[in-house]
N, C-alpha and C. Protein backbone atom coordinates (compact mmCIF):
# COMPACT_ATOMS: atom_id res chain seq x y z
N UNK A 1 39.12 146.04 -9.47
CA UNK A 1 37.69 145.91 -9.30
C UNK A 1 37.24 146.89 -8.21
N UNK A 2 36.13 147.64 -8.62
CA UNK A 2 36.01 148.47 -7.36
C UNK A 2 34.37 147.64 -6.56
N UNK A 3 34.32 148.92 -5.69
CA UNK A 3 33.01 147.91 -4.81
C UNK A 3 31.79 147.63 -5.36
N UNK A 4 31.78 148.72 -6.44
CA UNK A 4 30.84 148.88 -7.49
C UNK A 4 30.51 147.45 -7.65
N UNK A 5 31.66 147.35 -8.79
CA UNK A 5 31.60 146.25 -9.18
C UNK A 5 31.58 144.78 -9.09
N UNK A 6 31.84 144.89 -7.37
CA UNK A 6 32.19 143.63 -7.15
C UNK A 6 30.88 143.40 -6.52
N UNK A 7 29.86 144.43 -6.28
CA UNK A 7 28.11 144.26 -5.57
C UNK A 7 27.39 143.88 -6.69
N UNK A 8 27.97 144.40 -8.45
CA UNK A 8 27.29 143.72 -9.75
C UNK A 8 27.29 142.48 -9.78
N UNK A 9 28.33 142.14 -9.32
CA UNK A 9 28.53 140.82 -9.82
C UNK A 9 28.01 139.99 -9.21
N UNK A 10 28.25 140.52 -7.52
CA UNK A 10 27.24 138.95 -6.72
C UNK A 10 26.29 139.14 -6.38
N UNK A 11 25.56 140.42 -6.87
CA UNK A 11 24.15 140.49 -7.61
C UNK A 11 23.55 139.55 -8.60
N UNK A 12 24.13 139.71 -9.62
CA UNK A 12 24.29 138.62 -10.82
C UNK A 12 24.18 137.30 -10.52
N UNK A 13 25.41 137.03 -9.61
CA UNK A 13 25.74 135.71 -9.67
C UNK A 13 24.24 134.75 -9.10
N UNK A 14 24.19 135.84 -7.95
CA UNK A 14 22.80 135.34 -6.50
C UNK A 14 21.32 135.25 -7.50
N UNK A 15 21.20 136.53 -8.19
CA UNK A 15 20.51 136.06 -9.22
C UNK A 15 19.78 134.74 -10.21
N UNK A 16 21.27 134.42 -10.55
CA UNK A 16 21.37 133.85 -11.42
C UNK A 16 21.26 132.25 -10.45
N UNK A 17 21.95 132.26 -9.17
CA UNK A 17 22.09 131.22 -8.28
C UNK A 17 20.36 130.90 -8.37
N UNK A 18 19.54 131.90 -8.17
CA UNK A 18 18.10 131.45 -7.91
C UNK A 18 17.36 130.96 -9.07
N UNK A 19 17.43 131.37 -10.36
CA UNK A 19 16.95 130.24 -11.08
C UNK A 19 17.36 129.22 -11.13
N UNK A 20 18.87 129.16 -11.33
CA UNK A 20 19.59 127.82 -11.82
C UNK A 20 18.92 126.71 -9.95
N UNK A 21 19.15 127.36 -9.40
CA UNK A 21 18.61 126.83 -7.69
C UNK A 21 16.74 126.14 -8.17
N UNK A 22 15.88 126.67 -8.40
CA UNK A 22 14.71 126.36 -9.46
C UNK A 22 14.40 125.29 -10.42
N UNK A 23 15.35 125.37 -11.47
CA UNK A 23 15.81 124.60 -11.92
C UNK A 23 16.50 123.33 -11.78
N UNK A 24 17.05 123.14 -10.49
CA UNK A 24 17.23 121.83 -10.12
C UNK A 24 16.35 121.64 -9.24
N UNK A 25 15.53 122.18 -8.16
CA UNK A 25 14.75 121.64 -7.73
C UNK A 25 13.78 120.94 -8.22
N UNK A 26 13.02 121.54 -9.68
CA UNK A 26 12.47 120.45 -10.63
C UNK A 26 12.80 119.76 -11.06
N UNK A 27 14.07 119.71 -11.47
CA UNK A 27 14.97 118.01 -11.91
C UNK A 27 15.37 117.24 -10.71
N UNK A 28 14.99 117.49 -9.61
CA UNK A 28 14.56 116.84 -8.18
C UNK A 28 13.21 116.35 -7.78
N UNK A 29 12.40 116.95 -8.07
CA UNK A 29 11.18 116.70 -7.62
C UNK A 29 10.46 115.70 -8.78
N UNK A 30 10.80 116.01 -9.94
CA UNK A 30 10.94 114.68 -11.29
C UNK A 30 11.62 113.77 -11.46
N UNK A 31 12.79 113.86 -10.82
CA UNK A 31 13.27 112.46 -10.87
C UNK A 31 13.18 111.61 -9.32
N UNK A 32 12.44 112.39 -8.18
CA UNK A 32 11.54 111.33 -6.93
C UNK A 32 10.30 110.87 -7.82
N UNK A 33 9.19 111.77 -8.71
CA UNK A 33 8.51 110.96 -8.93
C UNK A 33 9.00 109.51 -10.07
N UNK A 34 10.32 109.57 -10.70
CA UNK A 34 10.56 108.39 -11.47
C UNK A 34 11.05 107.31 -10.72
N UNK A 35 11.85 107.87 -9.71
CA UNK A 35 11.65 106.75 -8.47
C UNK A 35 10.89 106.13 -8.25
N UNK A 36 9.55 106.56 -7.51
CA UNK A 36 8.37 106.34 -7.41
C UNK A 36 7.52 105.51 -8.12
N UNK A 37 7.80 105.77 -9.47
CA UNK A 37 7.31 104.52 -10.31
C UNK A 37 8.10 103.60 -11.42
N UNK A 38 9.45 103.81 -10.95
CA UNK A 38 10.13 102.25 -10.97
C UNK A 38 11.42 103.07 -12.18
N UNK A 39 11.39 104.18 -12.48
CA UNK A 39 12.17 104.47 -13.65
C UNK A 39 13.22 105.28 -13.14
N UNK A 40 14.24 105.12 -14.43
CA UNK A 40 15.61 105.87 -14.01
C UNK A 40 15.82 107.07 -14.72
N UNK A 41 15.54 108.30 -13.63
CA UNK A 41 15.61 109.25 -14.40
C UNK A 41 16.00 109.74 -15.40
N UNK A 42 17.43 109.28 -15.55
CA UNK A 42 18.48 109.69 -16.77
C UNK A 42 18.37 109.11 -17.78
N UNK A 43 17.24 107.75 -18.07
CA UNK A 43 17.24 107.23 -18.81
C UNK A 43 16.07 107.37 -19.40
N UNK A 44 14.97 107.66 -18.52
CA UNK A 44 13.80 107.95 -18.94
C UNK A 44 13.84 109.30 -19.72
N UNK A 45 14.28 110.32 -19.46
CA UNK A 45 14.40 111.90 -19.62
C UNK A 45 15.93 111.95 -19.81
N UNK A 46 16.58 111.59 -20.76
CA UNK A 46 17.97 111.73 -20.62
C UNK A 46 18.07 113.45 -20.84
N UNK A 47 17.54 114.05 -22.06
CA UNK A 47 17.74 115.48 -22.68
C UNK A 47 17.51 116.52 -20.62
N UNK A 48 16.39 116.15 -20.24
CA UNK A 48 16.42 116.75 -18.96
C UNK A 48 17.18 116.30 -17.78
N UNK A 49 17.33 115.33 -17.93
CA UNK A 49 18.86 115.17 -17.28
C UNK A 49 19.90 115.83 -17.18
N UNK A 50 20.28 115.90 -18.65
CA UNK A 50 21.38 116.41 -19.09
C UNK A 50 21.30 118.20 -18.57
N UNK A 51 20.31 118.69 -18.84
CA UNK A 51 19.99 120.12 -18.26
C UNK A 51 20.31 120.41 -16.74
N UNK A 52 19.74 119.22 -16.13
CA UNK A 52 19.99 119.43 -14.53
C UNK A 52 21.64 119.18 -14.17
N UNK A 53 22.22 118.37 -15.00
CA UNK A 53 23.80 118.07 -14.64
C UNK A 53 24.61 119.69 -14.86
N UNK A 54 24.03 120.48 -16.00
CA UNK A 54 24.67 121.56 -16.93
C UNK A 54 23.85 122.49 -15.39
N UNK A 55 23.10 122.62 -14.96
CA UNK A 55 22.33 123.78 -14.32
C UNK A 55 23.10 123.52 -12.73
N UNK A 56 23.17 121.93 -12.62
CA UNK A 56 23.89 122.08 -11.24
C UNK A 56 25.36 122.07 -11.23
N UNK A 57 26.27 121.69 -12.24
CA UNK A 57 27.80 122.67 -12.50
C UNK A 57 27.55 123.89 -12.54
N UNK A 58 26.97 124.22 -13.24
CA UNK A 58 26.93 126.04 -12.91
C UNK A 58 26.41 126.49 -11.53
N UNK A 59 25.53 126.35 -11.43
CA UNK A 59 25.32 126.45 -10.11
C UNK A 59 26.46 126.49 -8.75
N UNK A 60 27.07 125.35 -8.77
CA UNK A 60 28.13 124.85 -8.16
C UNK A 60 29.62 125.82 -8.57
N UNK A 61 29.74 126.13 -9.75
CA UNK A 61 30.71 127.06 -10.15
C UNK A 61 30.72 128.48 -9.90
N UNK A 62 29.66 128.85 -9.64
CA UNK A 62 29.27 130.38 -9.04
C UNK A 62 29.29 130.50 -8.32
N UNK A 63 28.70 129.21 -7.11
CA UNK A 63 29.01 129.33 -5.51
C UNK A 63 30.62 129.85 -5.75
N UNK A 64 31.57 129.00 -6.07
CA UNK A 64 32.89 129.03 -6.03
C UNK A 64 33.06 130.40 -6.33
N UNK A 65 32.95 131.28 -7.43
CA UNK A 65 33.08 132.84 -7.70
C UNK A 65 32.51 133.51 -6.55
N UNK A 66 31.22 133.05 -6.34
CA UNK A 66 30.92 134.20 -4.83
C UNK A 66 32.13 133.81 -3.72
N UNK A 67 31.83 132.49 -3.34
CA UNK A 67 33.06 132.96 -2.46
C UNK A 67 34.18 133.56 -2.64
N UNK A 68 34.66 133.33 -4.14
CA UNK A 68 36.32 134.14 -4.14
C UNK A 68 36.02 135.61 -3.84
N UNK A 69 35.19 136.41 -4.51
CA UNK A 69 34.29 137.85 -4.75
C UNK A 69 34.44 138.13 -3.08
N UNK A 70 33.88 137.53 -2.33
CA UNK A 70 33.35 137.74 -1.18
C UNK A 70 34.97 137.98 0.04
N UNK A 71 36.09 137.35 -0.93
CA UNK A 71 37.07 137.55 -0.30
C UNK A 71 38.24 138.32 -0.60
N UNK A 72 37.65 139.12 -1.67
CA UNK A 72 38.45 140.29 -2.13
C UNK A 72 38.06 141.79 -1.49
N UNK A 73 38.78 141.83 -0.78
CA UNK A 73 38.79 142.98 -0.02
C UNK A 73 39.09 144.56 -1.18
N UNK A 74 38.47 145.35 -0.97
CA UNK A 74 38.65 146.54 -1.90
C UNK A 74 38.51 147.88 -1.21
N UNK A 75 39.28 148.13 -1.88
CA UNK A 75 40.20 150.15 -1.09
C UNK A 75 39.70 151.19 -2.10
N UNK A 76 38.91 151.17 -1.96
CA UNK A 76 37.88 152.32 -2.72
C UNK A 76 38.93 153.78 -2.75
N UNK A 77 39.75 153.69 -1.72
CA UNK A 77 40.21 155.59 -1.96
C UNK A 77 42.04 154.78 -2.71
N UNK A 78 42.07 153.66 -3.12
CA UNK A 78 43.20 153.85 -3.82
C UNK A 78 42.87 153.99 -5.35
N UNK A 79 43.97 154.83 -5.88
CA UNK A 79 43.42 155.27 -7.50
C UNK A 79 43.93 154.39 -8.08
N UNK A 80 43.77 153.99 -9.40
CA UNK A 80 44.55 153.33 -10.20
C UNK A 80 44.76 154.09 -11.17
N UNK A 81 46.22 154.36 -12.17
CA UNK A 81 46.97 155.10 -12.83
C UNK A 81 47.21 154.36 -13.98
């Protein structure tokens, strides 16, 4: 991997961190108001539920790639053959 590539990626990832980040904040801020008036989110809205569980594993799984990314050190003047 060169440095190139490894600035694509947690470009991408950070990217991608900010919608999916978006995206649960509204399946946060919707399921305080079901609080609020007596209902259980997951049951009320199961299909959007289900989105926020899928948006915050990913989410959560990319943190994990940035950090590995972030700890790969790279030698730009070695060639590969």
């Amino acid at each position: 991997m060169t440095s190139e590539e490894k600035e694509l990626r947690l470009q991408q990832l950070n990217e991608l961190q900010f919608e999916l980040k978006k995206e649960i904040e509204r399946g946060d801020e919707h399921a305080i108001k079901c609080i609020k008036f007596g209902y259980i989110y997951s049951e009320r809205y199961p299909q959007e539920y289900e989105d926020y569980i899928v948006a915050l594993k990913a989410y959560n799984d990319n943190e994990a790639e940035i950090q590995e990314l972030q700890t790969i050190e790279i030698d730009d003047h070695y060639e590969q053959f």
